[in-house]
Protein backbone atom coordinates (compact mmCIF):
# COMPACT_ATOMS: atom_id res chain seq x y z
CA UNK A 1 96.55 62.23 150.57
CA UNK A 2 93.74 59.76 151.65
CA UNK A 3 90.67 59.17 148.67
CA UNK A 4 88.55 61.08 149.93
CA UNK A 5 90.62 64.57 150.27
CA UNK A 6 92.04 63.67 146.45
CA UNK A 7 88.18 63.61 145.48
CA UNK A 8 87.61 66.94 147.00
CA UNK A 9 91.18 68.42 145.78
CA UNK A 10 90.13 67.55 142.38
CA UNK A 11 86.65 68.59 142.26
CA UNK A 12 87.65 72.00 143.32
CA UNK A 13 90.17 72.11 140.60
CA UNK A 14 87.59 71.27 137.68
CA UNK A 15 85.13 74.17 139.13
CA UNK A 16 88.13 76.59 139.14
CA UNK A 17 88.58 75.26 135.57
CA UNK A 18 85.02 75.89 134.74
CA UNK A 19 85.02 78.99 135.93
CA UNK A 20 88.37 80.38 134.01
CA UNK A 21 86.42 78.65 130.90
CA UNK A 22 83.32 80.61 132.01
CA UNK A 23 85.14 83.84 131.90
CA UNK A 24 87.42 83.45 128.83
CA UNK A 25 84.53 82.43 126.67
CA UNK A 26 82.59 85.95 128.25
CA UNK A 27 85.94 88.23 127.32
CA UNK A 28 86.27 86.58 124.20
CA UNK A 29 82.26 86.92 122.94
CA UNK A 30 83.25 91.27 123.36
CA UNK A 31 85.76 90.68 120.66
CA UNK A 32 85.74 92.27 117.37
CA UNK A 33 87.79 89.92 115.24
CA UNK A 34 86.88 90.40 111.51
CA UNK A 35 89.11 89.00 108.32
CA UNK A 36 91.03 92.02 107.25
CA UNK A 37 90.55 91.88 103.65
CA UNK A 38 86.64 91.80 104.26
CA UNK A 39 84.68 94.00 102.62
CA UNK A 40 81.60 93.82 104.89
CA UNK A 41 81.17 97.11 107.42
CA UNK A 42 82.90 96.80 111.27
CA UNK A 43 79.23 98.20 112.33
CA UNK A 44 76.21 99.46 111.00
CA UNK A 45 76.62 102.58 109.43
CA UNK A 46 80.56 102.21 109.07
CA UNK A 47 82.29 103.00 105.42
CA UNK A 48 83.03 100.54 103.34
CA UNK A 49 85.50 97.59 104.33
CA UNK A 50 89.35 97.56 103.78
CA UNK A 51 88.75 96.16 100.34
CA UNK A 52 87.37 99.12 99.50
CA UNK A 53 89.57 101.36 100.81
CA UNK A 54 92.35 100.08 99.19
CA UNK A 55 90.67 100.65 95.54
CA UNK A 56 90.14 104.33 96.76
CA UNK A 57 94.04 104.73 96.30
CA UNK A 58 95.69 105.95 93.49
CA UNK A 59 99.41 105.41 93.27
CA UNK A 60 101.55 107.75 91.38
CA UNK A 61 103.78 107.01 88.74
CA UNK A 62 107.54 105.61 89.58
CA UNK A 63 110.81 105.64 87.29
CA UNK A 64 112.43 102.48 87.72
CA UNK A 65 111.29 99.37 85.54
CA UNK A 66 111.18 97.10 88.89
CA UNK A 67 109.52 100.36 90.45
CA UNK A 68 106.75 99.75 87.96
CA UNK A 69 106.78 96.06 89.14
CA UNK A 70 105.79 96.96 92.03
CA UNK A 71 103.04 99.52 90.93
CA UNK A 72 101.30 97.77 88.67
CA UNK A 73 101.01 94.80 91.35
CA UNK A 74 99.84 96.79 93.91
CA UNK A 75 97.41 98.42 91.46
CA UNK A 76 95.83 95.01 90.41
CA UNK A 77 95.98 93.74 94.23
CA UNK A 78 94.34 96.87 95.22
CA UNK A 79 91.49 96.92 92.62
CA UNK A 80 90.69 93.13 91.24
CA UNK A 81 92.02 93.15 88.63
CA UNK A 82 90.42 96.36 87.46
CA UNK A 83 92.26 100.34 86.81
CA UNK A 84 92.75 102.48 89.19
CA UNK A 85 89.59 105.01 89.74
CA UNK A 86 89.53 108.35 87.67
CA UNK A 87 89.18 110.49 91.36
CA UNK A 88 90.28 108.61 94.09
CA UNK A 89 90.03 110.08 97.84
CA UNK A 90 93.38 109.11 98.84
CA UNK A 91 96.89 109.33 96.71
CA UNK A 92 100.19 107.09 97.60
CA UNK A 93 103.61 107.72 96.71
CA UNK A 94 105.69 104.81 96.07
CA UNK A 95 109.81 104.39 96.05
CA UNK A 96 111.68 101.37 95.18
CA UNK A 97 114.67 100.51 95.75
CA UNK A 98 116.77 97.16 94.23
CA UNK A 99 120.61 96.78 95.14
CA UNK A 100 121.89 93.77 93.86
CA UNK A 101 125.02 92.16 95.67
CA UNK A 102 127.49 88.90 94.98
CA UNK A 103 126.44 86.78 97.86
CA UNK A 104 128.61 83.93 97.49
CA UNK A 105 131.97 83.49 95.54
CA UNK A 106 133.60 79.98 94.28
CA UNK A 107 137.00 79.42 93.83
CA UNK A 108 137.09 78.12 90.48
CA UNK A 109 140.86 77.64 89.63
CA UNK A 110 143.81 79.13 91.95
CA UNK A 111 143.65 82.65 89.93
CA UNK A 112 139.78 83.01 89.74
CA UNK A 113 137.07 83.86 92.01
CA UNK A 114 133.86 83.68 90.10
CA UNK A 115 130.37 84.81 91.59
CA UNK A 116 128.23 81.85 91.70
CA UNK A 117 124.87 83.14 93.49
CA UNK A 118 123.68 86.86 93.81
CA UNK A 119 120.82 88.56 95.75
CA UNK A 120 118.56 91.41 95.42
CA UNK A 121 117.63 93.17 98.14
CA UNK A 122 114.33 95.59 97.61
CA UNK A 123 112.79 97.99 99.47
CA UNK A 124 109.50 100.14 98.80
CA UNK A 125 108.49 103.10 100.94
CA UNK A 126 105.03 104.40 100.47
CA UNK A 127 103.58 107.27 102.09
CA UNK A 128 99.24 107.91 101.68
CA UNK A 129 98.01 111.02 101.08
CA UNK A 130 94.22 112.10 101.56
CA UNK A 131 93.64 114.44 98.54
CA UNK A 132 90.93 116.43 99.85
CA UNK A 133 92.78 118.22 103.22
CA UNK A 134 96.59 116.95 102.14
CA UNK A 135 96.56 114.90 105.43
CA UNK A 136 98.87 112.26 105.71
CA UNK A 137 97.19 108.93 106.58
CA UNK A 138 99.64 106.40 106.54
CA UNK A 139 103.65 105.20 105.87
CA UNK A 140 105.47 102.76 106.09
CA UNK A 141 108.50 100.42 104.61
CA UNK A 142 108.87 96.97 103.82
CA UNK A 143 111.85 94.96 102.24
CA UNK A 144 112.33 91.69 100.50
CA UNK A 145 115.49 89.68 99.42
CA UNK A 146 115.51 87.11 96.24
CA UNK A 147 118.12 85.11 95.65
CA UNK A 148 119.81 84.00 91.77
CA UNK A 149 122.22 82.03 90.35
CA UNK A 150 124.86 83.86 88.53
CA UNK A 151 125.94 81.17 85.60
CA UNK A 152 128.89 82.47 83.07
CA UNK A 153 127.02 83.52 79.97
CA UNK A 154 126.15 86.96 79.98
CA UNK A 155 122.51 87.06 79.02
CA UNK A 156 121.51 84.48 81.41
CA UNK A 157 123.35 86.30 84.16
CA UNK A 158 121.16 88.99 83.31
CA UNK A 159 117.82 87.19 82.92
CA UNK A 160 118.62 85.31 86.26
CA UNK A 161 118.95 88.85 87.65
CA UNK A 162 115.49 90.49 86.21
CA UNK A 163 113.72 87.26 87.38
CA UNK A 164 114.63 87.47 90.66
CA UNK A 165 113.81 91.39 90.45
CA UNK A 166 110.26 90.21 89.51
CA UNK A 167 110.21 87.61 92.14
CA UNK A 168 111.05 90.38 94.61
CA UNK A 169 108.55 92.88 93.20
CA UNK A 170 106.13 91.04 93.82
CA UNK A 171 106.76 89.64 97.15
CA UNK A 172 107.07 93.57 97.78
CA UNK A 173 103.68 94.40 96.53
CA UNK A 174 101.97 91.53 98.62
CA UNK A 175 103.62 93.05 101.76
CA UNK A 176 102.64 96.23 101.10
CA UNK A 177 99.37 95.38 100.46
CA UNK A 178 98.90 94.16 104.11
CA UNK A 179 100.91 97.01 105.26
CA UNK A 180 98.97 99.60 103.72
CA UNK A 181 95.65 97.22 104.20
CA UNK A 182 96.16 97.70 108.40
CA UNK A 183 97.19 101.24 108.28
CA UNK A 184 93.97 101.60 106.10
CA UNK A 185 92.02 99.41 108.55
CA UNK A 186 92.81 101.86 111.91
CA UNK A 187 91.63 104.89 110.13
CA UNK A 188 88.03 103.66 110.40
């Protein structure tokens, strides 16, 4: 290739360029791209933003102490901080689920096998109810795993165990928080 057809192959290439630049930067100005915990309306005269969407939902009551983990995360991720509202427009169930397994076993001595590490594995359905017509808005499940060491002594087993329940609850509640934050976010 002689100079002068490399100065013409190349000049052709950068207004090609210019033009793919040229059209990217046009599709990409008709974008709607918004943070999705933003409480500012998608348009004028849209309801409120996911932020307050989530506060408008009540979750029910569980029965499990890492069930109520969970709740009372989501409840203060949902709402700042602040109670749930006396009459919400939109109800959630919630069920949690924790099975706790051996995941790795030591040989100690030539008789004994002794659990050195465990791991809790917990998963939390939720399904969103609109109160007024008894639609169902949203569902979903997530799961999360924590992992604890299993020393000998008894109560520290245990505490090791509840602390990595806690751990677990409230990875949960942060992923059902986006979860339930994008299912929230199409129904506008």
């Amino acid at each position: 290739m002689s100079l002068p057809e490399a100065r013409n192959f190349f000049g052709s290439w950068r207004v090609a360029a210019r033009l793919a630049l040229l059209s990217s930067l046009a599709l990409a100005s008709a974008c709607t791209v918004r943070p999705l915990y933003s409480d500012a309306p998608a348009a004028t005269g849209a309801a409120g933003g996911t932020a307050t969407q989530l506060a408008s939902v009540n979750i029910k009551p569980v029965n499990t102490r890492y069930g109520q983990e969970v709740r009372n995360h989501l409840i203060f991720l949902f709402n700042g901080g602040a109670g749930q509202q006396a009459s919400a427009p939109y109800t959630m169930d919630l069920a949690v689920a924790a099975l706790t397994e051996s995941s790795l076993v030591v040989q100690v001595t030539s008789e004994d096998d002794e659990p050195t590490a465990g791991t809790v594995t917990m998963t939390g359905s939720y399904v969103i109810t609109e109160i007024r017509t008894g639609k169902r808005i949203a569902a979903g499940s997530r799961n999360v795993v924590a992992s604890f060491d299993r020393p000998r002594q008894e109560f520290a087993n245990t505490r090791a165990q509840r602390d990595a329940e806690n751990r677990a609850a409230r990875e949960l509640a942060e992923l059902l928080r986006l979860a339930i934050a994008q299912d929230m976010s199409k129904q506008r």
